[in-house]
Each structure stands twice: as C-alpha cells, then as structure tokens.
N, C-alpha and C. Protein backbone atom coordinates (compact mmCIF):
# COMPACT_ATOMS: atom_id res chain seq x y z
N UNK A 1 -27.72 -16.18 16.60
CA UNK A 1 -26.34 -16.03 16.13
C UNK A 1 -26.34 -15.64 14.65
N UNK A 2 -25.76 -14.95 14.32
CA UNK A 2 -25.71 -14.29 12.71
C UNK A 2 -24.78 -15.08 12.19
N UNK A 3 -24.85 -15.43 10.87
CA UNK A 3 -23.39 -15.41 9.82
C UNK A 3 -22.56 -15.15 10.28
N UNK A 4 -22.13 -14.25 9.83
CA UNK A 4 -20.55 -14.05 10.73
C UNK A 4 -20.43 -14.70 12.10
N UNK A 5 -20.69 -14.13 13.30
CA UNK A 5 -20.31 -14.85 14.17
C UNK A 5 -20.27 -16.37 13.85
N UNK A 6 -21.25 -17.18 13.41
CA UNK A 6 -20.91 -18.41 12.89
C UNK A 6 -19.83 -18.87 12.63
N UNK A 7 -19.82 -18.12 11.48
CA UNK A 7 -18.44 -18.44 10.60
C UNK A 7 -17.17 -17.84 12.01
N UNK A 8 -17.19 -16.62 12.31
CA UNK A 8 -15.91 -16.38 13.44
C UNK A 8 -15.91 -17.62 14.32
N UNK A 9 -16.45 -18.22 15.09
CA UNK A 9 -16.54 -19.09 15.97
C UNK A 9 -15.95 -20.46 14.85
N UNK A 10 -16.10 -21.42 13.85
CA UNK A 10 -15.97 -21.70 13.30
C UNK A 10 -14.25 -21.60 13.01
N UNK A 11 -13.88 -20.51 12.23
CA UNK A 11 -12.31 -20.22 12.13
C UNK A 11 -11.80 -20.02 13.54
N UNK A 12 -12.29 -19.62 14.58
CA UNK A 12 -11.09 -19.54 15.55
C UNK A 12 -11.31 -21.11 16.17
N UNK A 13 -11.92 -22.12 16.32
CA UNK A 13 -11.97 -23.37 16.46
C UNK A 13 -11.04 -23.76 15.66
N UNK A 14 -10.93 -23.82 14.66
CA UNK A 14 -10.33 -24.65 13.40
C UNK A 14 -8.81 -23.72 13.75
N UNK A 15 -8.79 -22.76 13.94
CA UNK A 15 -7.27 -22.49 13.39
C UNK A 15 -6.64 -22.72 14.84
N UNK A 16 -7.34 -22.46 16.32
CA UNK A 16 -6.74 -23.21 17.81
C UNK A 16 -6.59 -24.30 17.80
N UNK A 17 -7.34 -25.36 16.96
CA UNK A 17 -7.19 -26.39 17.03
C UNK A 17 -6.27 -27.00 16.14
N UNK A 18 -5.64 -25.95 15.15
CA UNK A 18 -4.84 -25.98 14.30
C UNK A 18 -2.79 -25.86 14.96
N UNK A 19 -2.98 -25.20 16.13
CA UNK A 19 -2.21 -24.23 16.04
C UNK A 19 -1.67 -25.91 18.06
N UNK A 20 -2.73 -26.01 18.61
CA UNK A 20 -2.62 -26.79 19.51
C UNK A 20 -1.96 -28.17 19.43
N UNK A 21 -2.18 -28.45 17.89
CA UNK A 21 -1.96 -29.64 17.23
C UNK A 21 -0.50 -29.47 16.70
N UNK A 22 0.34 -28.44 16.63
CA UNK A 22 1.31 -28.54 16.05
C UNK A 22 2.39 -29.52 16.75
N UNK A 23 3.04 -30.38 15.94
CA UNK A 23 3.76 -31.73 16.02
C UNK A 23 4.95 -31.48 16.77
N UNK A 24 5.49 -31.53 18.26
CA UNK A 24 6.62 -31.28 18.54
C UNK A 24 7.99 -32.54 18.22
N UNK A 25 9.41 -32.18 17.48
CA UNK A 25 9.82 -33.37 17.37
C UNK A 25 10.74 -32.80 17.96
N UNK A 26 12.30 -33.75 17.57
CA UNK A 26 13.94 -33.52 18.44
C UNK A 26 14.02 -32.57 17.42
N UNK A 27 13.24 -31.81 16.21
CA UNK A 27 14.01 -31.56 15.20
C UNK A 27 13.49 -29.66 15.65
N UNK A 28 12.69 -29.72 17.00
CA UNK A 28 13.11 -28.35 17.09
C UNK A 28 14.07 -28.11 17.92
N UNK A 29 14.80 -28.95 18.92
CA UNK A 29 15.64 -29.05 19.46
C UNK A 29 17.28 -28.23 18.77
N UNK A 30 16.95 -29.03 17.70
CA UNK A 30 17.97 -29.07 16.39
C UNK A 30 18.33 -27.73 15.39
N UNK A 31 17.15 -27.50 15.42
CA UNK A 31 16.38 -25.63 15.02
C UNK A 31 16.82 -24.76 15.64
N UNK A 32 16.69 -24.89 17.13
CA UNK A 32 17.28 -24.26 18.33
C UNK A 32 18.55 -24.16 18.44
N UNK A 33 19.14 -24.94 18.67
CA UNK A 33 20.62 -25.28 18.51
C UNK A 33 21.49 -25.06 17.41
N UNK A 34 20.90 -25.12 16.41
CA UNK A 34 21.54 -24.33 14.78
C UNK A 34 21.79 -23.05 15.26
N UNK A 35 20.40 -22.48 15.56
CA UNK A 35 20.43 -20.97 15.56
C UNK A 35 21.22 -20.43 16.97
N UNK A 36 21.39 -20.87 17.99
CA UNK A 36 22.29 -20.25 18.78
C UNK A 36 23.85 -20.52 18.26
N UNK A 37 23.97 -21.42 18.19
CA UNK A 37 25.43 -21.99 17.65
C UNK A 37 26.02 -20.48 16.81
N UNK A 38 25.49 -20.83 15.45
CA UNK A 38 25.68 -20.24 13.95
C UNK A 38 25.75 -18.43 14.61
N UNK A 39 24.64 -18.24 15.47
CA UNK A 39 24.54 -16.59 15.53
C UNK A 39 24.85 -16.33 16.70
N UNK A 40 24.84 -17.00 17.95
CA UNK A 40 24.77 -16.25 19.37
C UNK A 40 26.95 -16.83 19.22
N UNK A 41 26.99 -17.90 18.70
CA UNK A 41 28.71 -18.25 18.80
C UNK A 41 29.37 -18.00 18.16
N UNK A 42 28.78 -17.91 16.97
CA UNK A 42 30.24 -18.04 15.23
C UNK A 42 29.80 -16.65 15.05
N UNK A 43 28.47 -16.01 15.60
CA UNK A 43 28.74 -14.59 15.39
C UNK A 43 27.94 -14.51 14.00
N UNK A 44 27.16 -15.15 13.10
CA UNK A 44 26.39 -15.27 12.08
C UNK A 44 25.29 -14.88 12.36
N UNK A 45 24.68 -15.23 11.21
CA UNK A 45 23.04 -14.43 11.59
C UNK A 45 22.08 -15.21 11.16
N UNK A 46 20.60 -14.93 11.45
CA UNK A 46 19.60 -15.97 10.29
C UNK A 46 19.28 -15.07 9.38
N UNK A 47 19.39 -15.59 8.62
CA UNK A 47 18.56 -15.94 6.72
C UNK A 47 17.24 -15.99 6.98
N UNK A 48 15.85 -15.35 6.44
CA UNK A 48 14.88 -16.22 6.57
C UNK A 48 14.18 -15.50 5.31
N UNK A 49 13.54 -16.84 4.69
CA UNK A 49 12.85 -16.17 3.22
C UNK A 49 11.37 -17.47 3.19
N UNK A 50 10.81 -16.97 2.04
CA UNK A 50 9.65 -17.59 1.88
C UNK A 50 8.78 -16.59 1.06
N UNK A 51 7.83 -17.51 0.35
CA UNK A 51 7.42 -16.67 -1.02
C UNK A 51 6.12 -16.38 -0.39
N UNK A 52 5.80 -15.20 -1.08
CA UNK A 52 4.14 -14.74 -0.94
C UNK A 52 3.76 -14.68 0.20
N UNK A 53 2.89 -15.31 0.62
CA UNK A 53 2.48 -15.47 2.46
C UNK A 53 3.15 -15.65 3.13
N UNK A 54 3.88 -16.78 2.72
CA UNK A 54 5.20 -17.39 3.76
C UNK A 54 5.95 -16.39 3.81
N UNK A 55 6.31 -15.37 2.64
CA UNK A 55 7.55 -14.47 3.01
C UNK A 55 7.34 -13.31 3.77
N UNK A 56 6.24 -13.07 4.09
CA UNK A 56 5.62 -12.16 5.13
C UNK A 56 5.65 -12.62 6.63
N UNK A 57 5.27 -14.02 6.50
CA UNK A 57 5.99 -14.51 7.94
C UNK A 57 7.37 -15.04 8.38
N UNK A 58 7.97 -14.97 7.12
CA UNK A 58 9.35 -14.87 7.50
C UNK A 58 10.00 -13.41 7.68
N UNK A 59 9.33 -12.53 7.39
CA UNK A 59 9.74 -11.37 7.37
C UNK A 59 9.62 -10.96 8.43
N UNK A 60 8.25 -11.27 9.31
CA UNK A 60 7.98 -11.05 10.78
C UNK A 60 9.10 -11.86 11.43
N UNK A 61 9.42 -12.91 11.43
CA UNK A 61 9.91 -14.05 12.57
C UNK A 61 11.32 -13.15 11.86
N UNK A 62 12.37 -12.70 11.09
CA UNK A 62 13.25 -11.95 11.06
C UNK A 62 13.16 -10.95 12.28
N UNK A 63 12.00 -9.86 11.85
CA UNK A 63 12.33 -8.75 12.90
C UNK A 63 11.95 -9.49 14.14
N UNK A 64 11.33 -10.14 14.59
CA UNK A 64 10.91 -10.43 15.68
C UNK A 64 12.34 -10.98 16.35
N UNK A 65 13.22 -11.89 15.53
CA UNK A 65 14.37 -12.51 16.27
C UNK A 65 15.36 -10.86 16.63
N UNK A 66 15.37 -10.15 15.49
CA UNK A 66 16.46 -8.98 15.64
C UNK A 66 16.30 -8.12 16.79
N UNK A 67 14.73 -7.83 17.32
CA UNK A 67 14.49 -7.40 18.17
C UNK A 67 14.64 -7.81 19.23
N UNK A 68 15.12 -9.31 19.72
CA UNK A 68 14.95 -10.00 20.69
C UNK A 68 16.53 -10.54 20.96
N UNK A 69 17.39 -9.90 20.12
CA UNK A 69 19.04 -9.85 20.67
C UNK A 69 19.50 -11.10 19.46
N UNK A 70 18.67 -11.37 18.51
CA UNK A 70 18.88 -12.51 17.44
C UNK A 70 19.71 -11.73 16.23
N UNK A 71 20.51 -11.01 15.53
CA UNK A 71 20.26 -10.72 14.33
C UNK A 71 20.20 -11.31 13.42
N UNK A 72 19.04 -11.10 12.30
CA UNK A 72 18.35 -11.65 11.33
C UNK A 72 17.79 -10.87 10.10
N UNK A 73 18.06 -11.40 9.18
CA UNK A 73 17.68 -10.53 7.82
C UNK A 73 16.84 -11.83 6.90
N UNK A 74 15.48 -10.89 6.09
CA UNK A 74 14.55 -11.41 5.86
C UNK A 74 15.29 -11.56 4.13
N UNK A 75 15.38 -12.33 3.23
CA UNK A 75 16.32 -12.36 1.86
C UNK A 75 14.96 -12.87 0.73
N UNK A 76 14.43 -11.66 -0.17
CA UNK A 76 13.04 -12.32 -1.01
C UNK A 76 14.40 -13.30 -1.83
N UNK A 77 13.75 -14.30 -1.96
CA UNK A 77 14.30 -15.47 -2.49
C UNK A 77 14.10 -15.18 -4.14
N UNK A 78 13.30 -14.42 -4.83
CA UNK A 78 13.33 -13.97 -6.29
C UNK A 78 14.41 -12.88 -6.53
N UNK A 79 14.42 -11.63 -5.43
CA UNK A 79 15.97 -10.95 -5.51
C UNK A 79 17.08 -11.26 -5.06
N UNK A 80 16.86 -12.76 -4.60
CA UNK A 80 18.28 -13.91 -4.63
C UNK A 80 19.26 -14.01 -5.71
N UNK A 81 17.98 -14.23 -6.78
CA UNK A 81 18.85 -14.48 -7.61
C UNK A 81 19.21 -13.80 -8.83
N UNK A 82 19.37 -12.68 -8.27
CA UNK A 82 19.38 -11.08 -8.73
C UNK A 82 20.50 -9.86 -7.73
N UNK A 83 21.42 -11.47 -7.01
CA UNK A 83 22.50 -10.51 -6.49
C UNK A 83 22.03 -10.22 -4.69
N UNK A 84 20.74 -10.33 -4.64
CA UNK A 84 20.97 -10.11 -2.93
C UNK A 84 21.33 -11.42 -1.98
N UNK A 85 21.78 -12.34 -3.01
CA UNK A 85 22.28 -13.65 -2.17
C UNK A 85 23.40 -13.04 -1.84
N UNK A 86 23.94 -12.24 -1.96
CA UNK A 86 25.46 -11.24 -1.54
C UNK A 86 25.49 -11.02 0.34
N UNK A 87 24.32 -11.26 0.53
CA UNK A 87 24.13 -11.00 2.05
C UNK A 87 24.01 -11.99 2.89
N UNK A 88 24.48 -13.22 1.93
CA UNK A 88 24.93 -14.43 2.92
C UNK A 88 26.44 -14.30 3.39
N UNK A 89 26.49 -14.55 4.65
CA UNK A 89 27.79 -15.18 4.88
C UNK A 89 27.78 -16.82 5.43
N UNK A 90 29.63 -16.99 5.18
CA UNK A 90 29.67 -18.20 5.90
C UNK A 90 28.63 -19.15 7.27
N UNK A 91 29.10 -18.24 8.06
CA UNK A 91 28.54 -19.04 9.28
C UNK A 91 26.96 -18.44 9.48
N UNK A 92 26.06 -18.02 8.82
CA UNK A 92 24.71 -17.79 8.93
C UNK A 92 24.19 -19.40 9.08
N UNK A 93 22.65 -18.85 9.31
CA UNK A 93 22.18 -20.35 9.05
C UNK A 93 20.73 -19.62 8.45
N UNK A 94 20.20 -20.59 7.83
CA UNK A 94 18.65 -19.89 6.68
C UNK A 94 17.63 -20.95 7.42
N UNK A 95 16.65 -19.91 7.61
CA UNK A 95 14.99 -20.34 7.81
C UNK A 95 13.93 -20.32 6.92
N UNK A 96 13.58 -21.38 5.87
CA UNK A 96 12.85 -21.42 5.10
C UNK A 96 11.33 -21.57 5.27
N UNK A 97 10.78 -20.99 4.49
CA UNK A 97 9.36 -21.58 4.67
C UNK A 97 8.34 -21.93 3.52
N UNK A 98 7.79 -22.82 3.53
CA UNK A 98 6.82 -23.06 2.32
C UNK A 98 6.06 -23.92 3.14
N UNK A 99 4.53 -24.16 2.39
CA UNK A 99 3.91 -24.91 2.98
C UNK A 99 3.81 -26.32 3.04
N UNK A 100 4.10 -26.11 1.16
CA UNK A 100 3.68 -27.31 0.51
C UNK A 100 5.36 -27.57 0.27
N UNK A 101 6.39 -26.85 0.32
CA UNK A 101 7.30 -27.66 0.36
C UNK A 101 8.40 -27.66 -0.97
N UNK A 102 7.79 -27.03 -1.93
CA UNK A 102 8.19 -27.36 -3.30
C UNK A 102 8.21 -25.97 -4.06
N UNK A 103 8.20 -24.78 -3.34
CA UNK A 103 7.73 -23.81 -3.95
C UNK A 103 9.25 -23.18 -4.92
N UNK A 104 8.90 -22.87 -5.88
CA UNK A 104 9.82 -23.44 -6.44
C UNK A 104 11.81 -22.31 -5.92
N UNK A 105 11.04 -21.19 -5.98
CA UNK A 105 12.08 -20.08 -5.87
C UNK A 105 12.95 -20.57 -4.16
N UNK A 106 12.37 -20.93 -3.28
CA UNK A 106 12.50 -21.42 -2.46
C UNK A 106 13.66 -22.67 -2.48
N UNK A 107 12.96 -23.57 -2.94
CA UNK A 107 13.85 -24.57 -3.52
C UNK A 107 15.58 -24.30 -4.43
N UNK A 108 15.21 -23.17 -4.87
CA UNK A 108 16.35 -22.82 -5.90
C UNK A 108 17.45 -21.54 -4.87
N UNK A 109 16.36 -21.07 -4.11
CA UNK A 109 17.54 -20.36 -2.90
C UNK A 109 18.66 -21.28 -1.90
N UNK A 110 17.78 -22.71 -2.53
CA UNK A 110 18.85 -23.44 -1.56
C UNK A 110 20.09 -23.92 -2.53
N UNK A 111 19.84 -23.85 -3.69
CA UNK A 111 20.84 -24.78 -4.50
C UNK A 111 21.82 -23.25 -4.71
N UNK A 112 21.10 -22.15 -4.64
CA UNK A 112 22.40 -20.82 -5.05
C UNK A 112 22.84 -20.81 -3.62
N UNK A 113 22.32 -20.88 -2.46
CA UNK A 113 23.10 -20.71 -1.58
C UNK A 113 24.49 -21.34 -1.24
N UNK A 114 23.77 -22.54 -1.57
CA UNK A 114 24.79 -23.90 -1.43
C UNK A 114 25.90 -24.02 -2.48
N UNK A 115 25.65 -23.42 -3.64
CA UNK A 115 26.86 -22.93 -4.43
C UNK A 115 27.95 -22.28 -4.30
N UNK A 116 27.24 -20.96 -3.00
CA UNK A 116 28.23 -20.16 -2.68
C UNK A 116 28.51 -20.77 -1.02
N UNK A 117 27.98 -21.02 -0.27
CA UNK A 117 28.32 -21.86 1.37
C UNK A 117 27.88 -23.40 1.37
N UNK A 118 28.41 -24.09 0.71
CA UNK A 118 27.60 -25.40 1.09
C UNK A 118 27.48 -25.76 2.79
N UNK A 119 28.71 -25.65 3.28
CA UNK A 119 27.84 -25.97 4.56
C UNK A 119 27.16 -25.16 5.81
N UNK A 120 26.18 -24.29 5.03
CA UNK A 120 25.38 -23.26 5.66
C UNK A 120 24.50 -24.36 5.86
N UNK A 121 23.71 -24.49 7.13
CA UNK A 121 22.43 -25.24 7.65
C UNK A 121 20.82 -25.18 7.08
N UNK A 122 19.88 -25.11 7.04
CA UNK A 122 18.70 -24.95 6.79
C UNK A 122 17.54 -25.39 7.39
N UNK A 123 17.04 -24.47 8.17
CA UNK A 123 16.05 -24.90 8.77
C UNK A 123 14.60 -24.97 8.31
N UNK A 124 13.33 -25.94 7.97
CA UNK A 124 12.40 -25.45 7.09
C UNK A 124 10.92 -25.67 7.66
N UNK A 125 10.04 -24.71 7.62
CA UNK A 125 9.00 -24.81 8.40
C UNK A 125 8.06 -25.15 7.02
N UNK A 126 7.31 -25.93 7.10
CA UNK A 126 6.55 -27.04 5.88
C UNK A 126 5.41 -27.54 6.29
N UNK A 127 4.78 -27.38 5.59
CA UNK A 127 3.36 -28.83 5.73
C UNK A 127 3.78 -30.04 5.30
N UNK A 128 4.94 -30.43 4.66
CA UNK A 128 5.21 -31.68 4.04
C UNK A 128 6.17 -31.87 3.91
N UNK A 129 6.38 -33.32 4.85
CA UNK A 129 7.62 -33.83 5.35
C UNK A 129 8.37 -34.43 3.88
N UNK A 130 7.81 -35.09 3.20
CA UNK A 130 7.99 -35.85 1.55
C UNK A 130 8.62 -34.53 0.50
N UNK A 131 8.88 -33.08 1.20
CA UNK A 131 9.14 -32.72 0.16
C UNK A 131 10.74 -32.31 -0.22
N UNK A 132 10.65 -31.77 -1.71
CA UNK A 132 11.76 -31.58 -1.79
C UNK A 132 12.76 -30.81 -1.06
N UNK A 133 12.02 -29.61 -0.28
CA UNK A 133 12.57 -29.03 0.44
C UNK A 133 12.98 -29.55 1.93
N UNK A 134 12.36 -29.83 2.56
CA UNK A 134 12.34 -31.16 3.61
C UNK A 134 13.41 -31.62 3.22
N UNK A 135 13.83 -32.25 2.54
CA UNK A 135 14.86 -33.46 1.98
C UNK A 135 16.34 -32.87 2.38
N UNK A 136 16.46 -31.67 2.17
CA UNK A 136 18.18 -30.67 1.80
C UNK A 136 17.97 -30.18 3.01
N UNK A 137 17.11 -30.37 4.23
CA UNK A 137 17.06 -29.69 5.63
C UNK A 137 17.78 -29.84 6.82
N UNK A 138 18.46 -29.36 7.41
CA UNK A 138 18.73 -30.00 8.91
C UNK A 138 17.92 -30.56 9.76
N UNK A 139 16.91 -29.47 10.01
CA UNK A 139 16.14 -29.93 10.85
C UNK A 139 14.58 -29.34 10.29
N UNK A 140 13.89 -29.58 10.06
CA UNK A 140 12.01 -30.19 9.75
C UNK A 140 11.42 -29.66 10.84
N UNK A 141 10.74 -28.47 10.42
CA UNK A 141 9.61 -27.99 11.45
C UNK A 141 8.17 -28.51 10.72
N UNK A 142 7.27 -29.06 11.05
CA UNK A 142 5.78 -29.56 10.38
C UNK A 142 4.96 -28.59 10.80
N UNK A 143 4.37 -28.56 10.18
CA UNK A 143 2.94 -27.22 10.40
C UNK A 143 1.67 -28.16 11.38
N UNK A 144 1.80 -29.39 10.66
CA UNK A 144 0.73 -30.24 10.66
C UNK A 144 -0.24 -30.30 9.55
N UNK A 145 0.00 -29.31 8.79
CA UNK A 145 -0.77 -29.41 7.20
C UNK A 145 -2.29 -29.61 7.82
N UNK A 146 -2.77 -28.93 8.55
CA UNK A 146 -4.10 -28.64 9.03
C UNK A 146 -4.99 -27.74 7.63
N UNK A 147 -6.31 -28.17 7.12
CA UNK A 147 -6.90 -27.13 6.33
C UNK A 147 -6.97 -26.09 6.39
N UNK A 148 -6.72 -24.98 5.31
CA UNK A 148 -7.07 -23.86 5.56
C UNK A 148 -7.92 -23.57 5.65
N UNK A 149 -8.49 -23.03 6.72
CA UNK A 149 -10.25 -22.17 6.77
C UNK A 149 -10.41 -21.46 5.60
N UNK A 150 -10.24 -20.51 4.43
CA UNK A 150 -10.25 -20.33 3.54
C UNK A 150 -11.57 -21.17 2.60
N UNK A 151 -12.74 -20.70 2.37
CA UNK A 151 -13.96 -21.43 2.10
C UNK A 151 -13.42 -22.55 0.99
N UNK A 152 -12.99 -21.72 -0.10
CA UNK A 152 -11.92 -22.47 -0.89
C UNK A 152 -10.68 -23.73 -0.47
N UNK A 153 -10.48 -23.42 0.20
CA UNK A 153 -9.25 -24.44 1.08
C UNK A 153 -8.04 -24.27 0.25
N UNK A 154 -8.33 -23.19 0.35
CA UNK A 154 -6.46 -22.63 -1.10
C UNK A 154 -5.87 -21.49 -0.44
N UNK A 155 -6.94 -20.65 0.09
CA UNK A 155 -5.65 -19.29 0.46
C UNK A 155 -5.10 -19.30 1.74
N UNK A 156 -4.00 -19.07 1.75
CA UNK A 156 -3.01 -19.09 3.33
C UNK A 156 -3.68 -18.35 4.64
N UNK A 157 -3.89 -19.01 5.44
CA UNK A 157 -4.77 -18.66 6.56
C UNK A 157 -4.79 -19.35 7.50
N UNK A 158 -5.11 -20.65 7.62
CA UNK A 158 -4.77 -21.33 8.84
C UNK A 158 -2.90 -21.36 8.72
N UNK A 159 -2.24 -22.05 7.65
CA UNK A 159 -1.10 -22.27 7.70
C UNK A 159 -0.22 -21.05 8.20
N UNK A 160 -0.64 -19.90 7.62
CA UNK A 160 -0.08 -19.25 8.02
C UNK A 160 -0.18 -18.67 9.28
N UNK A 161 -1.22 -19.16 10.20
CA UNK A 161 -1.42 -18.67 11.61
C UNK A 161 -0.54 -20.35 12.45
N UNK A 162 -0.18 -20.80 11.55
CA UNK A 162 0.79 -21.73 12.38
C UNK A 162 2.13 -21.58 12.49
N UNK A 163 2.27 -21.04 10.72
CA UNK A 163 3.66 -20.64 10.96
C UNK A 163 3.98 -19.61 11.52
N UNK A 164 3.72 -18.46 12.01
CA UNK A 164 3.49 -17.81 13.17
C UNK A 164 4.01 -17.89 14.50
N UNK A 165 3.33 -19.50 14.65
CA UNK A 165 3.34 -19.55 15.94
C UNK A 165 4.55 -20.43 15.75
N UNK A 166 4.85 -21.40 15.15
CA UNK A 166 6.48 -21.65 14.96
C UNK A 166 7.53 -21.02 15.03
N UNK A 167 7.52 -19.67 14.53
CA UNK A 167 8.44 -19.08 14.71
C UNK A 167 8.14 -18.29 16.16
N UNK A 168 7.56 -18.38 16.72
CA UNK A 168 7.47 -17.90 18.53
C UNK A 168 7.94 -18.66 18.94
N UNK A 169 7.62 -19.64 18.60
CA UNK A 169 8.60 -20.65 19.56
C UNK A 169 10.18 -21.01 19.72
N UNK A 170 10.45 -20.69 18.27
CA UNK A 170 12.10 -20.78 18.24
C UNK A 170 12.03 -19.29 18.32
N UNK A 171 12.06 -18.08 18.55
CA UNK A 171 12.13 -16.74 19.48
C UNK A 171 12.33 -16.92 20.72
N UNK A 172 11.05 -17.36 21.61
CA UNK A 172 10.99 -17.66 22.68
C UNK A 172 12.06 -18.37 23.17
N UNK A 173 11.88 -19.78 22.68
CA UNK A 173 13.43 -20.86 23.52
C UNK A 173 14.73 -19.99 22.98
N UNK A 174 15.03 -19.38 22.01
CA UNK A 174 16.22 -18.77 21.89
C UNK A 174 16.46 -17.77 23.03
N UNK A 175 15.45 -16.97 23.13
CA UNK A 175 15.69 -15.61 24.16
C UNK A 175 15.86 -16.16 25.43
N UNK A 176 15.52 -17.46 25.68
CA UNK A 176 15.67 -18.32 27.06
C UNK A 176 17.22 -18.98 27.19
N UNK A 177 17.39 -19.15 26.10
CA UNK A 177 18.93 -19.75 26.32
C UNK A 177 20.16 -18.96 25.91
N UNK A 178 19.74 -18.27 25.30
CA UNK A 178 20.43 -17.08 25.41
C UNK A 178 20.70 -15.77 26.81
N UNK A 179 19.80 -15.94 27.54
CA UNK A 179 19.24 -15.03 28.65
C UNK A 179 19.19 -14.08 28.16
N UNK A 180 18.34 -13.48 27.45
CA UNK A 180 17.75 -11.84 26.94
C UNK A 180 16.97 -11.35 28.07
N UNK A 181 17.84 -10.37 28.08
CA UNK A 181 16.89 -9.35 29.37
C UNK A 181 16.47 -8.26 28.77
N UNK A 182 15.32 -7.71 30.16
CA UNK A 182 14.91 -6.74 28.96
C UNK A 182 15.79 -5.04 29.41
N UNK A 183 16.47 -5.23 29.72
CA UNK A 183 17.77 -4.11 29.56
C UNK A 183 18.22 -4.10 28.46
N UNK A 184 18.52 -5.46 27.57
CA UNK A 184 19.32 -5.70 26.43
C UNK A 184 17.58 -5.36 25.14
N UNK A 185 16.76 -5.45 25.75
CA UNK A 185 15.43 -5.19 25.14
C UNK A 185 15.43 -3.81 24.69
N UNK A 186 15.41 -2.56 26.11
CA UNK A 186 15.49 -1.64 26.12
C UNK A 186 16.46 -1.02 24.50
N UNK A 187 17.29 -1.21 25.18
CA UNK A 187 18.86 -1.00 23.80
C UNK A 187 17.84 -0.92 22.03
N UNK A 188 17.29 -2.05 22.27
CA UNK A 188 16.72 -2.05 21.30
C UNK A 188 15.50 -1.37 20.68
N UNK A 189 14.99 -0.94 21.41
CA UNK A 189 13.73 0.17 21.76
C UNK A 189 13.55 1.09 22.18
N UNK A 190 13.70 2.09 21.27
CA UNK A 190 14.03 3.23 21.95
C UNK A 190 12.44 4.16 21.84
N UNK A 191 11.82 3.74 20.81
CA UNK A 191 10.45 4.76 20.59
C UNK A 191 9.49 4.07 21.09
N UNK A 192 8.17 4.81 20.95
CA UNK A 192 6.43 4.11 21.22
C UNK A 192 6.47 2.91 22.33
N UNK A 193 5.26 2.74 22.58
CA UNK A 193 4.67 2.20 23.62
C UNK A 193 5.53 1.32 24.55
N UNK A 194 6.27 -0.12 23.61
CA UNK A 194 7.43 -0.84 23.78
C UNK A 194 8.70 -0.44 24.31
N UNK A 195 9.17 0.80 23.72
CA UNK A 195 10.00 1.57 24.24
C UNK A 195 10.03 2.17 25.33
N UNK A 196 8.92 2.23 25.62
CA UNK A 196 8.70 3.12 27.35
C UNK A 196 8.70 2.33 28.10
N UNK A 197 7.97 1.04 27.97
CA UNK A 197 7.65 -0.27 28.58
C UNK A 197 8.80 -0.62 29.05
N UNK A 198 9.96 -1.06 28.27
CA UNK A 198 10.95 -1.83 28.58
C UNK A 198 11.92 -0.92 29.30
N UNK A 199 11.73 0.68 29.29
CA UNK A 199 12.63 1.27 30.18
C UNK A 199 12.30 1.10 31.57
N UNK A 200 10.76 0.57 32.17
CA UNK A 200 10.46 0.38 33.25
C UNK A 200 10.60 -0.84 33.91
C-alpha cells in the first residue's frame, strides 16, 4: 500500500465516520418546518450565508434548494453590510453556517438582519452548541464537531463534508413534503445532462 492510498483510506474512514455520526435532534424537525412554512406558505424564501468555506456550502445548499422548487438566495454576509441586506424580506427565513459558531461577520448578519425583520427565524448549522450563534437560533443543526482530517486539524474538510450533508437532508425532507416532482424538476432544467434526464 503506498502513502497516499494510506492516507485516502484513512480520510474516507474519518470523514464516513464523521458524516454517520451526525446528531439527529427535534431541532431538524423545526429546520424543516421553518423552511416550508416561511417559503412553500408565506411565499418567502431562504437566506443562506456563511464565511469562507462555510459560504461555499451555503452557496451550494442555496442552489441546490432553488433547483429543487425551494427559492433561495446565497447573501456574503461582508456585502451585508454594504447594502445587500436589501434582499431580505419579511417572511424569509436565514440558514447560517459556521463551525465554530462565533464567526464574527456571521454573528453581525444576525443583529443587521434583526434590525431590519426581527422576527425573521434562523436556522444554524454549527459545531457548537455553547455558541453565540446557537444562542439567537430557532432551531440548532450540530455537525458533531468531528476533527478535521486536515494534518493540521485547522483547515475545513471534514466539517465541511458534513455540512454538506446537512444541507441534503433539509433538501431532501423538504422536496418530500412539499411533493416535488420531477416535471416541476424538468421546468427547471432545461440544458446538459440533468436536463435531458428529467425530460425522460
């Protein structure tokens, strides 16, 4: 066995076992239920932001919901507060993400939001339940704060292959209770591979 494979075998252990382990509570129930309410009823949309790594997987779990009959817009939480908080409305609801919980721009998208909608919801996907962000939440998604494979144990890599999979899951149960078909798929796909797929 070489190095690498080592090490590959190694990270995909650690990050399945990362990803298997994630903590189910009532509070995705709650997650779920925000987000149909706020967007499939009042006609709102999700919010979803998160800095650096995180905001790349909030950026995915955005298009991924829009594509799937959700609409959702991804908001960088630094051009928040530079005027694109303009693209909140009332009845939205926001999907946050940080790992650690405290990051700071993150934290401060909630206090401008809440300036202009206080009772907009917040949903927050975290490694840490103790944090400040946690605290101003509806409902608490946990990562499980599993190590990052990262030799260092600093750069986003396992966490971020969890948060990932968090946001599949509130996709998934949404497109289920919602009944998304893939006719209503189609609509949405009109080019490449996906697009042909769903016309069949």
């Amino acid at each position: 066995m070489t190095a690498i494979q080592d090490t590959m075998q190694q990270i995909l252990a650690a990050e399945s076992a990362a990803v298997a382990a994630i903590p189910y509570t009532e509070q995705y129930d709650k997650a779920i239920s925000l987000i149909v309410e706020h967007v499939h009823r009042r006609h709102g949309k999700l919010v979803t932001s998160g800095m650096g790594k995180a905001g790349q997987i909030a950026l995915n779990i955005a298009t991924t919901f829009s594509s799937t009959g959700t609409p959702a817009v991804n908001l960088h939480p630094s051009e928040a507060q530079h005027g694109d908080l303009g693209v909140v409305q009332p009845d939205d609801v926001m999907l946050l993400i940080s790992n650690s919980g405290k990051t700071c721009e993150i934290v401060k998208l909630v206090e401008l939001t809440r300036n202009l909608y206080p009772q907009i919801p917040v949903i927050v996907i975290t490694g840490n339940p103790d944090s400040p962000l946690a605290r101003c939440a509806e409902a608490v998604l946990l990562t499980g704060a599993a190590p990052e494979v990262c030799p260092l144990g600093l750069t986003p890599t396992t966490s971020t292959t969890v948060m990932t999979v968090i946001g599949d899951v509130l996709v998934v149960n949404v497109m289920k209770i919602t009944g998304f078909t893939r006719e209503q798929y189609a609509l949405r796909h009109h080019g490449g591979y996906l697009g042909t797929l769903s016309r069949h």
